[in-house]
C-alpha atoms as a PDB file:
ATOM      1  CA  UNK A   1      10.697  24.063  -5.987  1.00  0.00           C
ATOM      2  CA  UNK A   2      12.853  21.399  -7.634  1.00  0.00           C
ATOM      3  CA  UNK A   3      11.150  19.845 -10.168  1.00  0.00           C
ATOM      4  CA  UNK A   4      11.681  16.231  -9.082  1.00  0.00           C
ATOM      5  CA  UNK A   5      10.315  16.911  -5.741  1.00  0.00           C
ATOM      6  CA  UNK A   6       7.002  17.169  -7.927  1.00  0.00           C
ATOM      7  CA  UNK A   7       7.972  14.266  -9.675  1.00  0.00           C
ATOM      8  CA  UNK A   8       8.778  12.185  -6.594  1.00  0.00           C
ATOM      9  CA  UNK A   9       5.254  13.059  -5.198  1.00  0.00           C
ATOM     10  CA  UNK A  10       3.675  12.645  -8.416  1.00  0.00           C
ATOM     11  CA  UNK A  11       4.545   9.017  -8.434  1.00  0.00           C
ATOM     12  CA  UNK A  12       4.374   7.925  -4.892  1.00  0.00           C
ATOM     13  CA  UNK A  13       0.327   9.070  -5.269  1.00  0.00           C
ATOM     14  CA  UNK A  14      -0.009   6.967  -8.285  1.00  0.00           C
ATOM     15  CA  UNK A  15       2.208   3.674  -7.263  1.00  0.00           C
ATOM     16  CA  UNK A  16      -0.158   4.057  -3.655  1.00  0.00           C
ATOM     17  CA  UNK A  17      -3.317   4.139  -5.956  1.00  0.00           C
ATOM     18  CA  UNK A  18      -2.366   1.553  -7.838  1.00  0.00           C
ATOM     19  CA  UNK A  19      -1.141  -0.630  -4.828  1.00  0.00           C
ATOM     20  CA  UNK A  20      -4.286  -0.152  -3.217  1.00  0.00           C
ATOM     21  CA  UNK A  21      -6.412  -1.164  -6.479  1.00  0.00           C
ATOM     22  CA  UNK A  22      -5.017  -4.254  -6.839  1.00  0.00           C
ATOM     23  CA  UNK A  23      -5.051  -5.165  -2.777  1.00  0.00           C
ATOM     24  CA  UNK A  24      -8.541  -4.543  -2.854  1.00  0.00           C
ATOM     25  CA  UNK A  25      -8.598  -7.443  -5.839  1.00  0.00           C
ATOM     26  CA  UNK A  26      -6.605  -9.538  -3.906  1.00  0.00           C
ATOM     27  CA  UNK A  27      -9.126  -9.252  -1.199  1.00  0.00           C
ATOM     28  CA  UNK A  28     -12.535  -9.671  -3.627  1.00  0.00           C
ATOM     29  CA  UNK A  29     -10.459 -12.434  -5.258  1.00  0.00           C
ATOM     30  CA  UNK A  30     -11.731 -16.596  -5.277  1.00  0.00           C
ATOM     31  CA  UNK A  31      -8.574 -17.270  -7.195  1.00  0.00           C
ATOM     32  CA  UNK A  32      -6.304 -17.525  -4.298  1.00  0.00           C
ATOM     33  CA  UNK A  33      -5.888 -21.345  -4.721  1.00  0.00           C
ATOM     34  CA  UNK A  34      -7.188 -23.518  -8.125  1.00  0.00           C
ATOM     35  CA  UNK A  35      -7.147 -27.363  -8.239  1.00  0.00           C
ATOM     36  CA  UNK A  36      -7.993 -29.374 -11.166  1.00  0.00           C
ATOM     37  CA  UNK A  37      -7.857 -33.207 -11.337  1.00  0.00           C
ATOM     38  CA  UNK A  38      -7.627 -36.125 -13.636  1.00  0.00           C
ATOM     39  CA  UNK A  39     -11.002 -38.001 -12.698  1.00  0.00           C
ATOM     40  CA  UNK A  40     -13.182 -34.713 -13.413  1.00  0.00           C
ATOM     41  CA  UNK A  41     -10.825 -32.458 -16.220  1.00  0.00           C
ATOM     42  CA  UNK A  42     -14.236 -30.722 -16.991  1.00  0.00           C
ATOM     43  CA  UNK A  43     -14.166 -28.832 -13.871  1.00  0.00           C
ATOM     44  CA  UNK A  44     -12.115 -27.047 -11.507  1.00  0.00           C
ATOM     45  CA  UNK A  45     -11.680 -25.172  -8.144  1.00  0.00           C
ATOM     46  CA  UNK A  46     -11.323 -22.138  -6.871  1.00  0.00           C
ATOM     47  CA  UNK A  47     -10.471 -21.138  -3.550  1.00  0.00           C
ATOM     48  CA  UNK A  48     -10.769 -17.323  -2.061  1.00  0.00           C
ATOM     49  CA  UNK A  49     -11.133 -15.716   1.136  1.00  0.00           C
ATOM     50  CA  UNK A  50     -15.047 -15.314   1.383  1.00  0.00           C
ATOM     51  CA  UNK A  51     -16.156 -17.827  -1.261  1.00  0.00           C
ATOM     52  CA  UNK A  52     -14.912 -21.231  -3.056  1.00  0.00           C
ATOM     53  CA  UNK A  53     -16.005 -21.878  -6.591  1.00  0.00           C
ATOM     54  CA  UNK A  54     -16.453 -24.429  -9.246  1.00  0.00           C
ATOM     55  CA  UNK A  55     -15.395 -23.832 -12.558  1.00  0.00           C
ATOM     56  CA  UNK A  56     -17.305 -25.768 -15.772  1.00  0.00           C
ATOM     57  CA  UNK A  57     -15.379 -26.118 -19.051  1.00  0.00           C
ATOM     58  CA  UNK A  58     -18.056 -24.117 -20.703  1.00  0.00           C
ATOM     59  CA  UNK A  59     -17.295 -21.387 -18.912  1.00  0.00           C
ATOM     60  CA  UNK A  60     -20.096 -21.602 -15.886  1.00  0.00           C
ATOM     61  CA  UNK A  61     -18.445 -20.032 -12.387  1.00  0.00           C
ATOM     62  CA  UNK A  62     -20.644 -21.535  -9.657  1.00  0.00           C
ATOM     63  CA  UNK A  63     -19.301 -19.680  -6.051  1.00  0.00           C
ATOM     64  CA  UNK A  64     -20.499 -20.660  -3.135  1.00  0.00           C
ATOM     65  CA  UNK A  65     -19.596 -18.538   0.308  1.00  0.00           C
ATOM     66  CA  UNK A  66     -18.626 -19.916   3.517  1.00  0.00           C
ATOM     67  CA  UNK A  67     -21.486 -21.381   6.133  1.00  0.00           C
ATOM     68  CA  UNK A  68     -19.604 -20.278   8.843  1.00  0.00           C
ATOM     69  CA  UNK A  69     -16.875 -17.330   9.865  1.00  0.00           C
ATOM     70  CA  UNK A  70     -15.873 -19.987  13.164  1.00  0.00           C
ATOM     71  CA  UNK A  71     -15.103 -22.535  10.975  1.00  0.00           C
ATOM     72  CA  UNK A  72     -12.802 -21.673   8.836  1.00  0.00           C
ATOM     73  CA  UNK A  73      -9.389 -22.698   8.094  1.00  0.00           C
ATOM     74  CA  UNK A  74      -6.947 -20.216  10.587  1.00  0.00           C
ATOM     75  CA  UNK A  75      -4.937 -19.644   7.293  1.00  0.00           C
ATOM     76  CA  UNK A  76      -7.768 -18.048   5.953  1.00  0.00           C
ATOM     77  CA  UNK A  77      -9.113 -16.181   9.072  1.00  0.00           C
ATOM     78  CA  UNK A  78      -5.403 -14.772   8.896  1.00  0.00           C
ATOM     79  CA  UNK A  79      -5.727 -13.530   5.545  1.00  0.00           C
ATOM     80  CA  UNK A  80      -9.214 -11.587   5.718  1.00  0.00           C
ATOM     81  CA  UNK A  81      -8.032  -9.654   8.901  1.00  0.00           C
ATOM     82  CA  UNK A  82      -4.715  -8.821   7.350  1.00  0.00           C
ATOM     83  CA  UNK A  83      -6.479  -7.880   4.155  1.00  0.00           C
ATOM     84  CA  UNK A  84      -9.103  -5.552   6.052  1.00  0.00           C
ATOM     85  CA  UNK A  85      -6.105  -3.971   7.791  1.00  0.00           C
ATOM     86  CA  UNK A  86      -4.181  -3.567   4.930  1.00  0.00           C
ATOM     87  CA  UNK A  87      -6.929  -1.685   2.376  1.00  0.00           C
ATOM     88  CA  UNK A  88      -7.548   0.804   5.798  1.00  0.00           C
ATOM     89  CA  UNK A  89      -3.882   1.801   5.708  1.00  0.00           C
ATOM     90  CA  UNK A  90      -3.236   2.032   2.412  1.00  0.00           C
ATOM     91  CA  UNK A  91      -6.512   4.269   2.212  1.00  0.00           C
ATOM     92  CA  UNK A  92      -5.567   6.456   4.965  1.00  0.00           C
ATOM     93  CA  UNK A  93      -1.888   6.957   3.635  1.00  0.00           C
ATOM     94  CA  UNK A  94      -3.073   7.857  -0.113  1.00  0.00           C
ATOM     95  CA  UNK A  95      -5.685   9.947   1.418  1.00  0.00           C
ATOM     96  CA  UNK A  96      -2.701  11.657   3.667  1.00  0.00           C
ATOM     97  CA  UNK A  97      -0.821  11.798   0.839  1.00  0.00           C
ATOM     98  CA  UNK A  98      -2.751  13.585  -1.727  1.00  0.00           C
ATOM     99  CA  UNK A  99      -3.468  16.978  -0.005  1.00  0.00           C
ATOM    100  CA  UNK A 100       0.503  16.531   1.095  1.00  0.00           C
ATOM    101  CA  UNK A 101       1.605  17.073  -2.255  1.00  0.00           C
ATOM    102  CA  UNK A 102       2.981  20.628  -3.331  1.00  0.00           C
ATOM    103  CA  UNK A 103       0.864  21.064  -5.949  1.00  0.00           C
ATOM    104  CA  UNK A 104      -2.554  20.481  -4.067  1.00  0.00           C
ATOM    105  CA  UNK A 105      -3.221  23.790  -2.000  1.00  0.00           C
ATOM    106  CA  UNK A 106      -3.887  22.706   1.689  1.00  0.00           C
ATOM    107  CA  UNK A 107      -2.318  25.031   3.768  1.00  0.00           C
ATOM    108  CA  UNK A 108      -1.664  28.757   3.565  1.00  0.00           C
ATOM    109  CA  UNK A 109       1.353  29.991   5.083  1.00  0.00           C
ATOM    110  CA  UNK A 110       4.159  29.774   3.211  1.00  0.00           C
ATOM    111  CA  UNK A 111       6.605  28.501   6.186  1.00  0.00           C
ATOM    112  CA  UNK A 112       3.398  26.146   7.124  1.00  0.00           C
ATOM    113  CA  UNK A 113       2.350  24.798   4.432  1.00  0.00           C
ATOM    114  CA  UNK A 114       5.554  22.945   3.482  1.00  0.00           C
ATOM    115  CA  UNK A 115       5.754  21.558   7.368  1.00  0.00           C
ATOM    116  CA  UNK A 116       2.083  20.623   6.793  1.00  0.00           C
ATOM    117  CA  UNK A 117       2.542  18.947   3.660  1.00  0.00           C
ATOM    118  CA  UNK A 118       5.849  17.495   4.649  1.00  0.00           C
ATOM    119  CA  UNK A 119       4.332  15.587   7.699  1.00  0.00           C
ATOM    120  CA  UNK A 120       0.958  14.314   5.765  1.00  0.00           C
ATOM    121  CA  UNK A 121       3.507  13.066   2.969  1.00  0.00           C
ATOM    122  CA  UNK A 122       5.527  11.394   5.511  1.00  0.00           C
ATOM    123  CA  UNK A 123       2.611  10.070   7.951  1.00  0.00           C
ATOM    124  CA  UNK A 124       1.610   8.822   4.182  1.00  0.00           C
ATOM    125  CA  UNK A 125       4.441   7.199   3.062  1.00  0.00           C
ATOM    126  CA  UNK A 126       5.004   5.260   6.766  1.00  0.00           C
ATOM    127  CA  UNK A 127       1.358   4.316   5.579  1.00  0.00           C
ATOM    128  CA  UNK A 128       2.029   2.561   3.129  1.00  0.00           C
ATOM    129  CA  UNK A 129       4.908   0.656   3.700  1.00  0.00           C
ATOM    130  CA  UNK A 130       3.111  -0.824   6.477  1.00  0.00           C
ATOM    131  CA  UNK A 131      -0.121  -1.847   4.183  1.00  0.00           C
ATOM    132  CA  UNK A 132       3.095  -3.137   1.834  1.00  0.00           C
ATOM    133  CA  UNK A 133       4.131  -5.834   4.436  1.00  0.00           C
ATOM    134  CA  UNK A 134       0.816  -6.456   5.362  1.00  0.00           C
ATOM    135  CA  UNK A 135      -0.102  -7.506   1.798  1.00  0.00           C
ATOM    136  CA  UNK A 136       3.087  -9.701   1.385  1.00  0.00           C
ATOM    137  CA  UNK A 137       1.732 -11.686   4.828  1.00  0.00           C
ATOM    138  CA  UNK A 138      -1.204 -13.282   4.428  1.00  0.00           C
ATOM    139  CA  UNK A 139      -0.037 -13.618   0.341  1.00  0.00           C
ATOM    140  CA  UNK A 140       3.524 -15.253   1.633  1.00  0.00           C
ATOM    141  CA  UNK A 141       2.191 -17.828   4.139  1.00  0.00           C
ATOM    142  CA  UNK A 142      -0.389 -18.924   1.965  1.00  0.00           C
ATOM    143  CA  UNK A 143       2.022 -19.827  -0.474  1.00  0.00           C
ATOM    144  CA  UNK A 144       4.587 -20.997   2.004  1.00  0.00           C
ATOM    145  CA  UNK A 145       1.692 -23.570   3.334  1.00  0.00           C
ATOM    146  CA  UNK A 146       0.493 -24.472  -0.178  1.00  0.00           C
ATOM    147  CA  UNK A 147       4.311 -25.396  -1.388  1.00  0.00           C
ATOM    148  CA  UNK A 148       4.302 -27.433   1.632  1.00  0.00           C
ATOM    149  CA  UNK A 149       1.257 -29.305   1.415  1.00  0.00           C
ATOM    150  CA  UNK A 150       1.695 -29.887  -2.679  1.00  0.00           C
ATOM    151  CA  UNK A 151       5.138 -31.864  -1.666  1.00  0.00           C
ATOM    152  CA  UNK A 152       3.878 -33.718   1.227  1.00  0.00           C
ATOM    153  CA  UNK A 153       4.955 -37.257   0.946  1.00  0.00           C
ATOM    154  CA  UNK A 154       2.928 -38.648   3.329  1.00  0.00           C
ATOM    155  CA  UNK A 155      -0.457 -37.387   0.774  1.00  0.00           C
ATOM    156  CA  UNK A 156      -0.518 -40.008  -1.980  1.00  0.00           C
ATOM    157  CA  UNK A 157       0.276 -38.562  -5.466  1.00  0.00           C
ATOM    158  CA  UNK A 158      -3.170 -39.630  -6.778  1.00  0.00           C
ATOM    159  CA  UNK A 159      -4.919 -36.976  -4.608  1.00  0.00           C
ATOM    160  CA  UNK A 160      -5.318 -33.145  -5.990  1.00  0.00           C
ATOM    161  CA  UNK A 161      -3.191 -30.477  -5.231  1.00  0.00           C
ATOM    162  CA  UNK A 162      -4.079 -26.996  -4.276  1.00  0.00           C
ATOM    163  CA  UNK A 163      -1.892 -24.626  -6.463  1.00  0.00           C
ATOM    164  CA  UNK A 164      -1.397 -21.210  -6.822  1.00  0.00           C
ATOM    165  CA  UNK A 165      -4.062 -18.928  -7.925  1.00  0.00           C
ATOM    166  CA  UNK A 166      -4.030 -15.516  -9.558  1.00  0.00           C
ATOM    167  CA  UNK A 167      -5.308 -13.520  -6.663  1.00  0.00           C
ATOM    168  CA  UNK A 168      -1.315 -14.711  -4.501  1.00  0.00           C
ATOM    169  CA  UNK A 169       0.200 -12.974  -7.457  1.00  0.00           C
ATOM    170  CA  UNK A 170      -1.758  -9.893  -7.938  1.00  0.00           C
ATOM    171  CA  UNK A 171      -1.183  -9.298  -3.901  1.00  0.00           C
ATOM    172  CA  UNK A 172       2.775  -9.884  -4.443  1.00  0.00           C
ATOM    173  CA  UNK A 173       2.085  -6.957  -7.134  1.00  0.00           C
ATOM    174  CA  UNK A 174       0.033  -4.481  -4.690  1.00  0.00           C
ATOM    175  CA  UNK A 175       2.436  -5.467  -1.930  1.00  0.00           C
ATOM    176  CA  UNK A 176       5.831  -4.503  -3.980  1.00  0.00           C
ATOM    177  CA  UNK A 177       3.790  -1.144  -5.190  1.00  0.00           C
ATOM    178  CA  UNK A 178       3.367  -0.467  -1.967  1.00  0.00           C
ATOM    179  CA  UNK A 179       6.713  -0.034  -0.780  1.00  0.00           C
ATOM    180  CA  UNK A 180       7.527   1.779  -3.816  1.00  0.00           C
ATOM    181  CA  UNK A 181       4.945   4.135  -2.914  1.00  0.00           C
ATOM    182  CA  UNK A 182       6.227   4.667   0.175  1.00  0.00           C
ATOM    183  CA  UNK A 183       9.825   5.039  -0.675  1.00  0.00           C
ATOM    184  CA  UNK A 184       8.889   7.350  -3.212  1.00  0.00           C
ATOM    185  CA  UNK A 185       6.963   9.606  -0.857  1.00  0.00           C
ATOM    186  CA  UNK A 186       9.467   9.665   1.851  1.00  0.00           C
ATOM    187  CA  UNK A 187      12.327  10.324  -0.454  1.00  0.00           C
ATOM    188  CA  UNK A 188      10.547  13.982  -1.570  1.00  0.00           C
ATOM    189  CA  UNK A 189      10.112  14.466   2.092  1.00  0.00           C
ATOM    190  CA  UNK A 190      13.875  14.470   2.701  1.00  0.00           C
ATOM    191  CA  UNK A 191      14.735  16.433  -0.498  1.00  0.00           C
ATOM    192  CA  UNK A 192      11.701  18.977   0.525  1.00  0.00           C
ATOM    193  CA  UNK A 193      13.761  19.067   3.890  1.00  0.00           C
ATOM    194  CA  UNK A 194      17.107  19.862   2.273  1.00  0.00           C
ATOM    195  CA  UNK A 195      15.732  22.307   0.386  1.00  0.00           C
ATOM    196  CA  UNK A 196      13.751  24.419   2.707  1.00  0.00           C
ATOM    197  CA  UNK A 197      17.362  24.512   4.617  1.00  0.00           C
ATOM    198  CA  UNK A 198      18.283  26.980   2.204  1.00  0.00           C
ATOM    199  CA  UNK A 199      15.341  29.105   2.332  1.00  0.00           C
ATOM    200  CA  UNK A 200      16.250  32.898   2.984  1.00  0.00           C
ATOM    201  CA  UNK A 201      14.798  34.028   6.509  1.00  0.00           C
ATOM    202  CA  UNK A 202      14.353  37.759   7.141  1.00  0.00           C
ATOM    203  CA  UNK A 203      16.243  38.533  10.809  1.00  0.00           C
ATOM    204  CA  UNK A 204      15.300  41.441  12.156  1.00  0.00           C
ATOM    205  CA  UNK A 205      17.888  44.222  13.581  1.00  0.00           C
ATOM    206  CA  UNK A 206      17.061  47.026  16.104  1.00  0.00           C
ATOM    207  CA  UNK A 207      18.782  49.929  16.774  1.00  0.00           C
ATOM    208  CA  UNK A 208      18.271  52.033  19.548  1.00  0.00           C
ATOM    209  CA  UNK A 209      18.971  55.687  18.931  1.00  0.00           C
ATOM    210  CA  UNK A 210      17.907  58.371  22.119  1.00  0.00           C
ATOM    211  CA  UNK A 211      15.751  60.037  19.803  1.00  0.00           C
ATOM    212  CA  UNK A 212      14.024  57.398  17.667  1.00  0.00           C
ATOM    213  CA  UNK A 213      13.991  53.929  16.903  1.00  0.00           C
ATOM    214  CA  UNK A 214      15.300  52.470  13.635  1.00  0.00           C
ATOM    215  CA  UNK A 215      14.491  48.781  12.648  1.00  0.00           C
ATOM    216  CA  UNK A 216      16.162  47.188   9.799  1.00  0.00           C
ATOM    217  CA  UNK A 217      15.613  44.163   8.001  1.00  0.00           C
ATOM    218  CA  UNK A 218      17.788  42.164   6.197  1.00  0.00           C
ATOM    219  CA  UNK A 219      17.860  38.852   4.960  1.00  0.00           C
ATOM    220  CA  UNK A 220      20.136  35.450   5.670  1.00  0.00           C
ATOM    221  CA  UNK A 221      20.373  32.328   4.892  1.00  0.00           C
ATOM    222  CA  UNK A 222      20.101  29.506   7.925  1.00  0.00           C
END
């Protein structure tokens, strides 16, 4: 087998761990919005999806998680159930993945085993390009609602602004990784199928003689 079919795999796997890794500390995150002001500069804010926190200048973290799942903000709502969704697919396409790749032995037949491990790899890869623009969601509008809320007019410039936390860059990263991943896996499926096209396949010829039968073999390319 080609040796950047291996390489292709190799590095889909990876990129998907990776992606997954850091959507999974998006998700765990309280750093999804920060707000410091001028009347308290010894202290700041922290906002995530299951807790908000209050940072001292010492270096105390004091977190504090929501009172109640009903009332919170729909932005946020959003976010968890994208985020849930999101770690499940990008779990179930690395775990499709892996055993899809040539080198991991998880079929036997020769003819089977690369149509097995060409549809995990590409169930896989499908995978994660949806958990890619399910990350980039929740991250996007959450930004797209903070940028519009910082320049509101009608807010008067002496009250705080939520900005952007770590946690809306770090899902950017696991969203991008994710598509790479995916792109990465489904590209080896199509060079896997180009080259199984020129696999030699043994055709069969029988020739009937009034005494005795005679089969020969011989082998073509299809």
């Amino acid at each position: 087998m080609d040796p950047s079919i291996h390489a292709l795999e190799l590095s889909g796997v990876l990129f998907s761990a990776g992606a997954w890794l850091c959507s999974l500390a998006t998700t765990l995150m309280s750093t999804w919005l920060t707000l410091s002001t001028d009347l308290l500069p010894t202290e700041s804010y922290e906002l995530g999806l299951w807790e908000t926190c209050v940072v001292q200048d010492l270096g105390a973290l004091e977190c504090r998680p929501y009172d109640s799942l009903l009332g919170l903000p729909p932005d946020i709502k959003l976010a968890r159930i994208l985020m849930c969704v999101t770690l499940a697919t990008g779990l179930l396409g690395l775990l499709l993945a892996i055993p899809g790749m040539h080198v991991v032995n998880s079929c036997h037949s020769r003819l089977e085993d690369l149509q097995c491990k060409r549809a995990m790899k590409m169930v896989g890869g499908v995978l994660c390009l949806v958990a890619g623009i399910l990350v980039l969601i929740p991250v996007s509008y959450i930004a797209h609602l903070t940028v519009i809320r910082f320049f509101d007019e009608s807010v008067p410039e002496v009250v705080p602004r939520w900005e952007f936390g770590d946690a809306l860059f770090c899902g950017w990263t696991a969203g991008v990784l994710h598509l790479v991943a995916g792109t990465l896996l489904l590209t080896s499926c199509l060079c896997l199928q180009e080259e199984t096209c020129n696999i030699p396949v043994p055709i069969p010829l029988v020739r009937v003689c009034p005494g005795r039968p005679s089969i020969w073999t011989r082998s073509e390319y299809v």
